[in-house]
C-alpha atoms as a PDB file:
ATOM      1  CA  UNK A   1     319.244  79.237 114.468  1.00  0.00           C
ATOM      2  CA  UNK A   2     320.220  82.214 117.282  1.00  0.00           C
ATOM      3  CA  UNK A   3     321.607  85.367 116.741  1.00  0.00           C
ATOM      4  CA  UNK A   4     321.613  88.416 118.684  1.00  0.00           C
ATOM      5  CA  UNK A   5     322.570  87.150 121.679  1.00  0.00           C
ATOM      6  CA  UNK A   6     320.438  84.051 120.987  1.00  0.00           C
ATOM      7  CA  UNK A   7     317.675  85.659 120.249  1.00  0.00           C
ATOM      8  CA  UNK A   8     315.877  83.634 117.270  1.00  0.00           C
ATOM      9  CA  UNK A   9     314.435  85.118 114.059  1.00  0.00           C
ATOM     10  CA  UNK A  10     310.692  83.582 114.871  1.00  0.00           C
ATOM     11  CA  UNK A  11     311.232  85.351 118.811  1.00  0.00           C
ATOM     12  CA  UNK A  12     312.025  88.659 116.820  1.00  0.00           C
ATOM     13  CA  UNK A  13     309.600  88.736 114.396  1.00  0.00           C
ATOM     14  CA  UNK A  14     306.929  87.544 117.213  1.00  0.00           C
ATOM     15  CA  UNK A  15     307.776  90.137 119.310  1.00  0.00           C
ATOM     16  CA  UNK A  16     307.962  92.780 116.554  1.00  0.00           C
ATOM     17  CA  UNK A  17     304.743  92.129 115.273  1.00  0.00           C
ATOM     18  CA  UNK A  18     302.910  91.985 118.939  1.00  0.00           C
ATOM     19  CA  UNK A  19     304.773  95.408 119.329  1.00  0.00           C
ATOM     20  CA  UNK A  20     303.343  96.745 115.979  1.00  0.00           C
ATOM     21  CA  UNK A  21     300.341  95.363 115.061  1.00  0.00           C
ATOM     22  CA  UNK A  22     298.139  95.566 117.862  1.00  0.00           C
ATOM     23  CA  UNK A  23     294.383  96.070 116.616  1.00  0.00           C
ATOM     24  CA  UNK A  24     292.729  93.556 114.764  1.00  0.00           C
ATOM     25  CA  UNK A  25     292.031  94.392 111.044  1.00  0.00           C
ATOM     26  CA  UNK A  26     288.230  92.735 111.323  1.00  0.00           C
ATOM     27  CA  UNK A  27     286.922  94.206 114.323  1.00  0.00           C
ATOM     28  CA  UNK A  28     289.449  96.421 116.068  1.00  0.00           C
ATOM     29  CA  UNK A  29     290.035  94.370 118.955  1.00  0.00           C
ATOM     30  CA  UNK A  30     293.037  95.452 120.756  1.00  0.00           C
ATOM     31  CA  UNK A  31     293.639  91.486 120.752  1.00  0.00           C
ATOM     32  CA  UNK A  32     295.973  89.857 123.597  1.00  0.00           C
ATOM     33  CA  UNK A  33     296.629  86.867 121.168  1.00  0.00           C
ATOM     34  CA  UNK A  34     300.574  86.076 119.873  1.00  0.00           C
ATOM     35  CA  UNK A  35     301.963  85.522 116.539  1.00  0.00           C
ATOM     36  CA  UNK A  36     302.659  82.277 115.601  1.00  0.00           C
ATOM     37  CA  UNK A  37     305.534  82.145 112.987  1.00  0.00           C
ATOM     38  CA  UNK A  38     307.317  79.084 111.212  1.00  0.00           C
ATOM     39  CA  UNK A  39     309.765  78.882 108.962  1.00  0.00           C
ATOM     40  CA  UNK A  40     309.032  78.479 104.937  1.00  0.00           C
ATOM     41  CA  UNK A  41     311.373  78.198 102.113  1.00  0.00           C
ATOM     42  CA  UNK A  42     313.212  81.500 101.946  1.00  0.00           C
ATOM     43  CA  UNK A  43     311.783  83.219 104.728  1.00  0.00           C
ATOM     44  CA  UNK A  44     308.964  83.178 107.709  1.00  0.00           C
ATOM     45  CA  UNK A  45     305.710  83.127 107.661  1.00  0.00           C
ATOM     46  CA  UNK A  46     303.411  84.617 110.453  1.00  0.00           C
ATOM     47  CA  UNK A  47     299.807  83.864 111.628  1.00  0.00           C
ATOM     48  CA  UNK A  48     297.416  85.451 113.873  1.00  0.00           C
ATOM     49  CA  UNK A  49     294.320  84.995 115.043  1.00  0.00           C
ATOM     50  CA  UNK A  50     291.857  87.155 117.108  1.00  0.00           C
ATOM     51  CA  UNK A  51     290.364  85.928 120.092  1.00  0.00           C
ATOM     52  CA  UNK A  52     287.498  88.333 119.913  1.00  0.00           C
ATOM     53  CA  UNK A  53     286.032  87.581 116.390  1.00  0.00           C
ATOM     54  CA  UNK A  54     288.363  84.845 115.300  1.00  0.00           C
ATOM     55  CA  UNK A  55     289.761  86.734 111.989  1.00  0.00           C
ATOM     56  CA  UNK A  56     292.811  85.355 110.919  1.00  0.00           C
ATOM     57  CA  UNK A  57     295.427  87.214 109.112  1.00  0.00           C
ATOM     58  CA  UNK A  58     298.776  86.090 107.812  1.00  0.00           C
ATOM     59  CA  UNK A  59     301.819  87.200 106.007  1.00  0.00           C
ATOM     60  CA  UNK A  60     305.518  86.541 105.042  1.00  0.00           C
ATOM     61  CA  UNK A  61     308.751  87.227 105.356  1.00  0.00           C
ATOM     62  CA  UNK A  62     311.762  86.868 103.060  1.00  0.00           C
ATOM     63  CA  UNK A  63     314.969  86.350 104.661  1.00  0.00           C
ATOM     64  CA  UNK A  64     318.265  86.947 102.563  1.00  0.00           C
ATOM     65  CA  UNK A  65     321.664  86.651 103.840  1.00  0.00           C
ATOM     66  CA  UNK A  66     323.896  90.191 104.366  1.00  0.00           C
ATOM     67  CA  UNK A  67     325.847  89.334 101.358  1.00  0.00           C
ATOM     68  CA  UNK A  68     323.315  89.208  98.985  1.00  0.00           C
ATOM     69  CA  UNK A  69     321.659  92.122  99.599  1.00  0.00           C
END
């Protein structure tokens, strides 16, 4: 699904994310690595990894629609 111009939720969260969270939690690694994000019920999930210690980290997302806000 593309909105935005077709612009996909995964690219926008991806690229948030990469903007955002930069350092790695574990070992402070300014790490190069992307976000890998898939859809889940309900929302996105997100997973990194860091190439310089290999600590993972991972989170979600809950989408809702405009309306049911």
């Amino acid at each position: 699904m593309s909105v935005d111009g077709g612009i996909s939720a995964f690219d926008r969260l991806g690229t948030h994310l990469t903007d955002v969270e930069r350092e790695c939690p574990a070992c402070g690694a300014r790490d190069a690595a992307e976000w890998t994000t898939t859809g889940v019920e309900g929302g996105l999930a997100y997973r990194r990894v860091c190439t310089a210690c290999e600590a993972e980290w991972t989170g979600r997302v809950r989408l809702t629609r405009a309306r049911d806000r």
